[in-house]
C-alpha atoms as a PDB file:
ATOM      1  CA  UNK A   1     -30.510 -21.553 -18.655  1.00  0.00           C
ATOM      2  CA  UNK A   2     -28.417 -21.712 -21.503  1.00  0.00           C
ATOM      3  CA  UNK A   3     -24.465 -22.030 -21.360  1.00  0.00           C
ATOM      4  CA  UNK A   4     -23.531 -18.398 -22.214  1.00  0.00           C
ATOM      5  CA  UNK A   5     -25.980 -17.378 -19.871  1.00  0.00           C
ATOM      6  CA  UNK A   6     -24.807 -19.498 -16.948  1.00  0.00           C
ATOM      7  CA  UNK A   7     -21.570 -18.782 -17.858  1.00  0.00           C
ATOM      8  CA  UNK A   8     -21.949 -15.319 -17.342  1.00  0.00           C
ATOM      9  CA  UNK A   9     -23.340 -15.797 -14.246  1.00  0.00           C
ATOM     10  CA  UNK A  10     -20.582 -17.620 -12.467  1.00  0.00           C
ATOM     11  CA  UNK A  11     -18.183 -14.824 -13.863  1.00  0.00           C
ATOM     12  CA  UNK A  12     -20.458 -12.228 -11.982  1.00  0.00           C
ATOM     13  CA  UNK A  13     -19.926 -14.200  -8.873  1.00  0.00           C
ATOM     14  CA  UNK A  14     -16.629 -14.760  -9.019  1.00  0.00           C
ATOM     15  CA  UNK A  15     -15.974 -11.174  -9.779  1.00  0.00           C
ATOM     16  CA  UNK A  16     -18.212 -10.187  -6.641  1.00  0.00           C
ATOM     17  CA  UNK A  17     -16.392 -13.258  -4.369  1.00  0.00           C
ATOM     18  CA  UNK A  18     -12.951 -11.527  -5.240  1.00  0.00           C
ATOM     19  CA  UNK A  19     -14.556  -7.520  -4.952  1.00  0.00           C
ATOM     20  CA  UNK A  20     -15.660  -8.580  -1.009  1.00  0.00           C
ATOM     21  CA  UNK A  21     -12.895 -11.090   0.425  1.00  0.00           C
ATOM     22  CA  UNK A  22     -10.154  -9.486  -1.898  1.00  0.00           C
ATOM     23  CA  UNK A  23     -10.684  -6.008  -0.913  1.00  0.00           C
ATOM     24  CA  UNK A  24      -7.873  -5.929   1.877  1.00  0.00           C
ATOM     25  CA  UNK A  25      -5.481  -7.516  -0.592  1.00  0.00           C
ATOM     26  CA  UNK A  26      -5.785  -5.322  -3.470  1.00  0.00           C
ATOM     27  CA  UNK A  27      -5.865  -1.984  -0.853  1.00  0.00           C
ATOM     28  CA  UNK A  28      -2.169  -3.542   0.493  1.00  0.00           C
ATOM     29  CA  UNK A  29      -1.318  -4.242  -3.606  1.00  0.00           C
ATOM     30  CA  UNK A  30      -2.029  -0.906  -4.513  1.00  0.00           C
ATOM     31  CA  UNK A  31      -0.456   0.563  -2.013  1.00  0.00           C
ATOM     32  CA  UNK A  32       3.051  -1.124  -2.752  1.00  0.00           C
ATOM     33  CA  UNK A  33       2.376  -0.546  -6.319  1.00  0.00           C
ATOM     34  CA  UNK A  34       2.116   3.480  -5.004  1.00  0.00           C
ATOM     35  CA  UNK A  35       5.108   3.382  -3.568  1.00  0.00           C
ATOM     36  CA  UNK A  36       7.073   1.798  -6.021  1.00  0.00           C
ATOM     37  CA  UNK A  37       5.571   5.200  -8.414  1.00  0.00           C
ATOM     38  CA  UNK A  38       6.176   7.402  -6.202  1.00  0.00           C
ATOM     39  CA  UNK A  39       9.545   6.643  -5.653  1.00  0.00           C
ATOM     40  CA  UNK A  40      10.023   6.281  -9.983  1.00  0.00           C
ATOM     41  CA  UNK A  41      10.402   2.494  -9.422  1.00  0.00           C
ATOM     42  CA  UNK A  42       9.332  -0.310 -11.719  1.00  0.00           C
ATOM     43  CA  UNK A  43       6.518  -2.859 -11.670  1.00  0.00           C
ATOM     44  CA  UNK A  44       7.703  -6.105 -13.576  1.00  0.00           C
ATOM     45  CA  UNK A  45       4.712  -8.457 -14.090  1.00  0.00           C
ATOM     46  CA  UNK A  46       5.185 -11.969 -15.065  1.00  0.00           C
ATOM     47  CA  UNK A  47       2.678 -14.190 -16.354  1.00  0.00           C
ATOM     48  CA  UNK A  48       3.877 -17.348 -17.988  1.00  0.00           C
ATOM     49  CA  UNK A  49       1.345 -19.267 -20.123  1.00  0.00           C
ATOM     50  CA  UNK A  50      -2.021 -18.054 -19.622  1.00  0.00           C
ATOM     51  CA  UNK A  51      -0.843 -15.362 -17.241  1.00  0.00           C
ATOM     52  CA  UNK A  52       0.372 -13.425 -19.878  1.00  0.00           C
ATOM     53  CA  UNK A  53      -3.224 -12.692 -20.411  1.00  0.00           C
ATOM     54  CA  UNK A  54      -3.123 -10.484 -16.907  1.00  0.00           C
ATOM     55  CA  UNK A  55       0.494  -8.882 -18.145  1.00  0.00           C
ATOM     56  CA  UNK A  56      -1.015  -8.127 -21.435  1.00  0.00           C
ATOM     57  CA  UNK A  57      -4.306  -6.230 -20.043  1.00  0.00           C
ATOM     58  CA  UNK A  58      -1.470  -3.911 -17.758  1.00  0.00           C
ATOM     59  CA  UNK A  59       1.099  -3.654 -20.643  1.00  0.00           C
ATOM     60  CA  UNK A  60       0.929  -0.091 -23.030  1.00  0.00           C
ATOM     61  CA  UNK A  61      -2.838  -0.275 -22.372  1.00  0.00           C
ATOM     62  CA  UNK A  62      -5.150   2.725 -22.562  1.00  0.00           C
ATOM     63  CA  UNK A  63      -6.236   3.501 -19.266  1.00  0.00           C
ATOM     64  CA  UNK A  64      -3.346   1.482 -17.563  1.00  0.00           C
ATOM     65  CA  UNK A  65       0.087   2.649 -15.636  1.00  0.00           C
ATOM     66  CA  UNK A  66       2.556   3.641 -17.568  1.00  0.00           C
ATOM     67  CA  UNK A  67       5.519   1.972 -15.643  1.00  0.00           C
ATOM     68  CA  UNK A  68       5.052  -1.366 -16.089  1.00  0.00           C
ATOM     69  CA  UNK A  69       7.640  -3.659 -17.658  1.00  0.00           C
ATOM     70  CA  UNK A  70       6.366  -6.758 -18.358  1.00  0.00           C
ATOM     71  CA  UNK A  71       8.271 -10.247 -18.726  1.00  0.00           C
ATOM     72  CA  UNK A  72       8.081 -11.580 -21.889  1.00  0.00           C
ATOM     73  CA  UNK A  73      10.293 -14.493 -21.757  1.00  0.00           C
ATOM     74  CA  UNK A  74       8.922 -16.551 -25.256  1.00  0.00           C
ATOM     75  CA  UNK A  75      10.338 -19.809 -23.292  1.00  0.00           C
ATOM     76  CA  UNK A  76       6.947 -19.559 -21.194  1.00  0.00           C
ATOM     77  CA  UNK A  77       4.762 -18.382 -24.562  1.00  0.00           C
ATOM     78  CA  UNK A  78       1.772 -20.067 -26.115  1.00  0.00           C
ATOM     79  CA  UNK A  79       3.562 -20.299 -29.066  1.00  0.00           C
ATOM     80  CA  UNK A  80       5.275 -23.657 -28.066  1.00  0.00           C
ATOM     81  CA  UNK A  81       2.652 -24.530 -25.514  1.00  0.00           C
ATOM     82  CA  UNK A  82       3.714 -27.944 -24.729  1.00  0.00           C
ATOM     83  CA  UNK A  83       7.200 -26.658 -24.250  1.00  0.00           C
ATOM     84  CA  UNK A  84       6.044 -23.971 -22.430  1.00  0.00           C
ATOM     85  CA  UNK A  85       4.095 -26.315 -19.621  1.00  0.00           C
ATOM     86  CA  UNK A  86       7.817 -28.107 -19.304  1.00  0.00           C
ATOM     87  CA  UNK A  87       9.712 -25.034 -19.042  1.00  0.00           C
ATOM     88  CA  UNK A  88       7.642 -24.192 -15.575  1.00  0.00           C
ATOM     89  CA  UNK A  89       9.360 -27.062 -13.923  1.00  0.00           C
ATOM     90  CA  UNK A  90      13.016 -26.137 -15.120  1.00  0.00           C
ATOM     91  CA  UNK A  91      14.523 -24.954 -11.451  1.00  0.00           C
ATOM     92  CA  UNK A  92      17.294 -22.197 -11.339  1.00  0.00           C
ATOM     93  CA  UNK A  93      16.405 -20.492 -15.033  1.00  0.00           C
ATOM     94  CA  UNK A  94      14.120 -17.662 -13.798  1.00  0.00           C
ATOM     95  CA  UNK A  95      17.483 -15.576 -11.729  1.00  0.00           C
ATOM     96  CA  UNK A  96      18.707 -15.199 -15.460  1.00  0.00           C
ATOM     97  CA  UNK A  97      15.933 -13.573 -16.580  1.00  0.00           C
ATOM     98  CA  UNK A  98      14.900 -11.250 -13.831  1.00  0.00           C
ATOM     99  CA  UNK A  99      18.514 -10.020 -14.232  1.00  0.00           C
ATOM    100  CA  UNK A 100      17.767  -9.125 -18.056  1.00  0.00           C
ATOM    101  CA  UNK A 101      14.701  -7.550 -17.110  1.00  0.00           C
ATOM    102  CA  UNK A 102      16.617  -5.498 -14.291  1.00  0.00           C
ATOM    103  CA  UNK A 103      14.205  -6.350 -10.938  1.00  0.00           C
ATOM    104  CA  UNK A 104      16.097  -4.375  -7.925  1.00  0.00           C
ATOM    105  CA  UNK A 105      15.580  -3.502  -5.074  1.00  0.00           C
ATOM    106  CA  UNK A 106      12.507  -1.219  -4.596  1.00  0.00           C
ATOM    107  CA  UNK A 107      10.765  -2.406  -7.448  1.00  0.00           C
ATOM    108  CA  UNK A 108       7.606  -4.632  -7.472  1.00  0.00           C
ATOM    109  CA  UNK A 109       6.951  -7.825  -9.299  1.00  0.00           C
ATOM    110  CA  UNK A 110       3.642  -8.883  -9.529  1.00  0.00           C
ATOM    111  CA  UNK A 111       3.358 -12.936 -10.840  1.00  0.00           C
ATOM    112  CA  UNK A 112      -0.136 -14.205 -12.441  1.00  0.00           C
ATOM    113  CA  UNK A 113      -0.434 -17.651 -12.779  1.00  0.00           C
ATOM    114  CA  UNK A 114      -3.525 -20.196 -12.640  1.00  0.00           C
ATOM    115  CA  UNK A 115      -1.920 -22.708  -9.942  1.00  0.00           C
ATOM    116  CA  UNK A 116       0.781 -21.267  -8.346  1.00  0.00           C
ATOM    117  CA  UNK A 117       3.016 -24.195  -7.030  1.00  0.00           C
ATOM    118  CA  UNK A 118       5.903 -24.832 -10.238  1.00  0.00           C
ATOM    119  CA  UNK A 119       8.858 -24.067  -9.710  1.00  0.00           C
ATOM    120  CA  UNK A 120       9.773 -21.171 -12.329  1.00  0.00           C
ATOM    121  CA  UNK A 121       6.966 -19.060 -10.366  1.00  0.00           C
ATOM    122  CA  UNK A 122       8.163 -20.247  -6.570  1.00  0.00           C
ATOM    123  CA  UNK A 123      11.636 -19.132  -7.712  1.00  0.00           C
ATOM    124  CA  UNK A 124      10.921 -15.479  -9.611  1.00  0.00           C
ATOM    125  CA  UNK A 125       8.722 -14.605  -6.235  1.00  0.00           C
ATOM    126  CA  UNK A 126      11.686 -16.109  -3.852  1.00  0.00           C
ATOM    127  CA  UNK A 127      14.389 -14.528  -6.623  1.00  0.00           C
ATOM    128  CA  UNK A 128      12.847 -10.947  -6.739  1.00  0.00           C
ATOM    129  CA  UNK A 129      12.331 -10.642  -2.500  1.00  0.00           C
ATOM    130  CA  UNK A 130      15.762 -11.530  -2.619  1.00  0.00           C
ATOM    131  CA  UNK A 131      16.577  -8.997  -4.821  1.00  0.00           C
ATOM    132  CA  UNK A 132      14.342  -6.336  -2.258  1.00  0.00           C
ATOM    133  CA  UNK A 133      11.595  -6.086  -4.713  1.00  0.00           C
ATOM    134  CA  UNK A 134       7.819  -6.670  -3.154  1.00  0.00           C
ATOM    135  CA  UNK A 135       6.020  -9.304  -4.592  1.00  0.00           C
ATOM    136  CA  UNK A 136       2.406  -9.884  -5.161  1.00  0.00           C
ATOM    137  CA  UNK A 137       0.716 -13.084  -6.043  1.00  0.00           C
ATOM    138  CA  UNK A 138      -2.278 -13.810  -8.132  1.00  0.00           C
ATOM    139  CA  UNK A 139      -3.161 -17.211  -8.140  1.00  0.00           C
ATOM    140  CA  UNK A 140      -6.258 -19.749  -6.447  1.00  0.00           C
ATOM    141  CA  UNK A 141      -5.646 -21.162  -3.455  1.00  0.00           C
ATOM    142  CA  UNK A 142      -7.863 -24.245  -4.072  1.00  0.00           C
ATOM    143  CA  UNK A 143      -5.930 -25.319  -7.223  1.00  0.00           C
ATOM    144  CA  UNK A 144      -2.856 -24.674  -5.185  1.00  0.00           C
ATOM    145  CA  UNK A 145      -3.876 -26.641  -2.089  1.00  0.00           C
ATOM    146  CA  UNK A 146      -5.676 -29.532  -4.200  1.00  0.00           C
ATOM    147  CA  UNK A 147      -1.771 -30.526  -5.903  1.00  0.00           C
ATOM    148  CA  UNK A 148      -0.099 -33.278  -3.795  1.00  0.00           C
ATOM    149  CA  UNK A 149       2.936 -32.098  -1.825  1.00  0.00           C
ATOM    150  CA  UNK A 150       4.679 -34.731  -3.607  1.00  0.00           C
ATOM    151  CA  UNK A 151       3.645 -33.846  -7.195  1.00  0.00           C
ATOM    152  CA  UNK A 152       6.263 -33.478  -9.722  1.00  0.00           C
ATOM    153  CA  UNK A 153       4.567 -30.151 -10.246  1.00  0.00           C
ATOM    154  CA  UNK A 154       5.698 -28.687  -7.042  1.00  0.00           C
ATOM    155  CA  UNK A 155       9.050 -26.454  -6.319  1.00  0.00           C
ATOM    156  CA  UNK A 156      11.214 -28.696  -4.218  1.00  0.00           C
ATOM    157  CA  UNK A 157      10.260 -26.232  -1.386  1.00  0.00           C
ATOM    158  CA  UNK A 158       6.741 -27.524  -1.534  1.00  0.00           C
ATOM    159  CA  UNK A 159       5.741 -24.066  -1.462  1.00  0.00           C
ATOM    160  CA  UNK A 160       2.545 -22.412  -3.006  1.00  0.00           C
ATOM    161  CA  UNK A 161       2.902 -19.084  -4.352  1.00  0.00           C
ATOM    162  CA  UNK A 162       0.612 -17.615  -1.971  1.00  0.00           C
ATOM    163  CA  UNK A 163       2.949 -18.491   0.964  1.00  0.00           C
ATOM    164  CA  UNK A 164       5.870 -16.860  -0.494  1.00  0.00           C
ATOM    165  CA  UNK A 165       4.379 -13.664  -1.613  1.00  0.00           C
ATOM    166  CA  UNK A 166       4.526 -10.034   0.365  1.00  0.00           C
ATOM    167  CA  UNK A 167       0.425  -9.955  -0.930  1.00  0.00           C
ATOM    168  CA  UNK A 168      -1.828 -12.511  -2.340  1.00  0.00           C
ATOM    169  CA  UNK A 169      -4.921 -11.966  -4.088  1.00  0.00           C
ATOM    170  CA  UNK A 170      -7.051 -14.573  -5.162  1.00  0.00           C
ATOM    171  CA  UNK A 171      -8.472 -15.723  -8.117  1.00  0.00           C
ATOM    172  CA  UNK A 172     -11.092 -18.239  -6.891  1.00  0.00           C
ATOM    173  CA  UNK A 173     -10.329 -20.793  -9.529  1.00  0.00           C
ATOM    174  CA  UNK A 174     -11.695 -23.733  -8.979  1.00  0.00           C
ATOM    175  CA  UNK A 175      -9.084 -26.799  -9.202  1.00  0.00           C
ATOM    176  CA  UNK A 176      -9.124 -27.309 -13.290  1.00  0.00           C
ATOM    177  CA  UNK A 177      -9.606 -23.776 -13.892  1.00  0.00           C
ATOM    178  CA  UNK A 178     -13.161 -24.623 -16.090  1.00  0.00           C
ATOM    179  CA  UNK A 179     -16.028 -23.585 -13.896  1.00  0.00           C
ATOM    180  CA  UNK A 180     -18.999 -24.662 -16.467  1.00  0.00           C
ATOM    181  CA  UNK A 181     -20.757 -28.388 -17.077  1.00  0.00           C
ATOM    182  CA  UNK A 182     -22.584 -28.819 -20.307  1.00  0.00           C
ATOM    183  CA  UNK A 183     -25.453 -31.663 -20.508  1.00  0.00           C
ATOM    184  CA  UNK A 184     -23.923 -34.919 -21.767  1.00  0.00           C
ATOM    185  CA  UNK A 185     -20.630 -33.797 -21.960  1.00  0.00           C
ATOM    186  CA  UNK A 186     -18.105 -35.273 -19.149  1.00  0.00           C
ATOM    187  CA  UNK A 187     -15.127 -32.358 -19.340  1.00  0.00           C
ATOM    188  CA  UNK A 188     -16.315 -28.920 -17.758  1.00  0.00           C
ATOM    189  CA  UNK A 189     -15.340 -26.269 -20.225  1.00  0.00           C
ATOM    190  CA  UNK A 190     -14.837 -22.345 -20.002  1.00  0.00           C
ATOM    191  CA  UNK A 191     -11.985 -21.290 -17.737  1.00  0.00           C
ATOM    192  CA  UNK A 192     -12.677 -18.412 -15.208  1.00  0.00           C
ATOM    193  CA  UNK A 193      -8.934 -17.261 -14.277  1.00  0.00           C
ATOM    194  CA  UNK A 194      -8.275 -15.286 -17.411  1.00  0.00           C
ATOM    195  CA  UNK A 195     -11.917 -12.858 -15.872  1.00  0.00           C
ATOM    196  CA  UNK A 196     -10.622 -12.657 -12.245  1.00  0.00           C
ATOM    197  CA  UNK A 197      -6.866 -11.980 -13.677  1.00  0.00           C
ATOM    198  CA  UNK A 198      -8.517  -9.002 -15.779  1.00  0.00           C
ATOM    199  CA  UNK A 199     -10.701  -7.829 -12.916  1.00  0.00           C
ATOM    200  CA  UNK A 200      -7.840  -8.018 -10.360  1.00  0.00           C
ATOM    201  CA  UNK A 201      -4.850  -6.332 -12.658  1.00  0.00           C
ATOM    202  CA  UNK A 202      -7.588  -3.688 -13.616  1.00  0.00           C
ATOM    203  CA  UNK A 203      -8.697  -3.340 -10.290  1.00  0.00           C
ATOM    204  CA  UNK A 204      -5.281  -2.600  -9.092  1.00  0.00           C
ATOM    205  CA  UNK A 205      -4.800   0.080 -11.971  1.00  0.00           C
ATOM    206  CA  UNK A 206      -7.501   2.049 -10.257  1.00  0.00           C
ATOM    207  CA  UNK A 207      -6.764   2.089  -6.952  1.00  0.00           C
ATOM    208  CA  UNK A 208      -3.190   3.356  -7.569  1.00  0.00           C
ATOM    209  CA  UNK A 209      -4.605   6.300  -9.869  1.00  0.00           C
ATOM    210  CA  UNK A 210      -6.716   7.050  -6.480  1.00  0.00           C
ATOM    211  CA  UNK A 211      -3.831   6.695  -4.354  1.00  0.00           C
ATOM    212  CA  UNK A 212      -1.768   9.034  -6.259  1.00  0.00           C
ATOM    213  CA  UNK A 213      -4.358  11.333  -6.763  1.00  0.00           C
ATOM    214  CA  UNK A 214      -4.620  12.072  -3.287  1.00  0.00           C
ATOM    215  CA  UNK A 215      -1.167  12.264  -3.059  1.00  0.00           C
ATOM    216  CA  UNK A 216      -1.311  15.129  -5.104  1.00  0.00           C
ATOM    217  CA  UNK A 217       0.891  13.529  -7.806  1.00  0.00           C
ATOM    218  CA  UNK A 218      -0.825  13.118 -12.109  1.00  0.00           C
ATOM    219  CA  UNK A 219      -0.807   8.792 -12.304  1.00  0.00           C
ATOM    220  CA  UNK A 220       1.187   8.068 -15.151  1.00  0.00           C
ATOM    221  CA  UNK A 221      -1.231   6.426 -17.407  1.00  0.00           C
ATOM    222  CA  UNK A 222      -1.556   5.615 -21.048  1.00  0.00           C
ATOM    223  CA  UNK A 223      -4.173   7.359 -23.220  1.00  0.00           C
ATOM    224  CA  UNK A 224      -5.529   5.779 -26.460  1.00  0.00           C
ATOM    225  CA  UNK A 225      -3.192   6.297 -29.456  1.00  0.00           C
ATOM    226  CA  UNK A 226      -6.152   6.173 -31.336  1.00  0.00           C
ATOM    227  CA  UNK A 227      -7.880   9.048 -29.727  1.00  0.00           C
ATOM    228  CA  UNK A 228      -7.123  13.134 -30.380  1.00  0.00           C
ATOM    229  CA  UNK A 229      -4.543  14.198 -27.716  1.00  0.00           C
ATOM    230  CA  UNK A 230      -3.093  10.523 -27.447  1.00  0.00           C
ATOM    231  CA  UNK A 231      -0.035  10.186 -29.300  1.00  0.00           C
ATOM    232  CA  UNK A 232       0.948  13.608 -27.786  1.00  0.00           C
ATOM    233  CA  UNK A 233      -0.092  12.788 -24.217  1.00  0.00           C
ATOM    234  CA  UNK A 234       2.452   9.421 -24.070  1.00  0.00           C
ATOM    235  CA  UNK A 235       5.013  10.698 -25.503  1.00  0.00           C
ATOM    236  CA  UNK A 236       6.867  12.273 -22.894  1.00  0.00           C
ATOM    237  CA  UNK A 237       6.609   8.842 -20.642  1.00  0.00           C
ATOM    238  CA  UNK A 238       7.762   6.567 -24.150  1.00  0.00           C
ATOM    239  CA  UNK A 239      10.931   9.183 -23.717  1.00  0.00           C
ATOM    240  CA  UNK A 240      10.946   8.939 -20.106  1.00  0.00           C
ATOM    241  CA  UNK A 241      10.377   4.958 -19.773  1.00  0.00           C
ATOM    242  CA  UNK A 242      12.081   3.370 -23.404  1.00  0.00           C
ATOM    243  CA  UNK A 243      15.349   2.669 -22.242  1.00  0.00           C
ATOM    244  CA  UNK A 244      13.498   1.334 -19.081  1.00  0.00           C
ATOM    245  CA  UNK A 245      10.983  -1.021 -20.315  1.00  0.00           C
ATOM    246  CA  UNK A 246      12.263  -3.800 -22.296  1.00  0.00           C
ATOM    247  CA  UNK A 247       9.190  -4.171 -24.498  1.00  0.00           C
ATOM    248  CA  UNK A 248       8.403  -0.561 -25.519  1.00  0.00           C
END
């Protein structure tokens, strides 16, 4: 089997791991994230580092909720990734933040990182429940368990992410995050939280369109800009939602 195809494979397992143990978890997500709608609250999503990869697939994307209002804080961006890995360890930073980005009470915050125990995510999920927002958690609880309670890494708490959460959904990461061993070769390559973050996030989109469906209430969603109809069809939420959402 070659690489791409065995790749591929684990991706399609993963996928299926998190589609029958997840499924509880993602109803309870997407019910909170209903709520939150229905009552013309906010869903803040932060991802630092590779997260952002999950906040980017529910930000301003065709087919995707409308009110989501994403934290793009550029001190956790790839664009400076070495000072980006430090910033997760900088303790009491994330409260200033959340209170640019406005989480209150009755909004949800949904965090996306790859291990889950540093103390910039322990503190935006302990930060925003204080604040009476609900918090969901994507993360892997193996990488989370497999850090030393002692690790520099860790929130003085000793918390993992998917202790402090209102919902956790996992990713199934393996510790390392690179699932794939190539012959002769002694690092594993290929990463496999960036496909459960997309598969979860998306996942979550279209359960909440059901929800609200049956609620009897149109799911704010965005429809290609590029398509006939699109430009038209967001409008009225980019008037509704641009003095809301920091990034539109």
């Amino acid at each position: 089997m070659e690489p791409y195809e065995e790749y591929a494979k684990i991706c399609i397992e993963t996928i299926e791991k998190i589609m029958n143990r997840e499924k509880e978890n993602i109803l309870k997500a997407a019910e909170i994230m209903t709520k939150a709608i229905l009552d013309d609250k906010l869903i803040h999503v932060f991802g630092p580092t590779h997260g952002r990869m999950g906040v980017d697939d529910m930000f301003f994307r065709a087919g995707g909720l409308v009110p989501i209002n994403p934290i793009y804080d550029e001190t956790f961006s790839l664009s400076h990734a070495l000072k980006a890995s430090k910033a997760l360890l900088v303790q009491n930073y994330i409260s200033g933040v959340l209170d640019y980005y406005k989480v209150s009470e009755g909004d949800v915050m949904i965090i996306i990182e790859y291990l889950g125990v540093k103390p910039v995510v322990i503190e935006a999920a302990l930060e925003s429940k204080r604040r009476g927002a609900k918090v969901i958690g994507i993360t892997s609880s193996e990488f989370s368990k497999s850090i030393p309670l002692d690790s520099p890494l860790r929130h003085p708490t000793r918390k993992n992410l998917y202790e402090v959460v209102d919902v956790f959904i996992d990713t199934y990461a393996p510790p390392g995050d690179a699932v794939l061993k190539i012959k002769n070769f002694k690092a594993k390559v290929a990463p496999i939280s960036n496909i459960s973050y997309t598969y979860i996030v998306n996942s979550l989109v279209a359960q909440v369109v059901k929800n609200l469906l049956e609620k009897g209430v149109e799911p704010p969603v965005w429809i290609s800009m590029n398509v006939p109809g699109g430009p038209e069809h967001n409008q009225k939420y980019i008037e509704k939602y641009f003095n809301r959402i920091k990034h539109l």
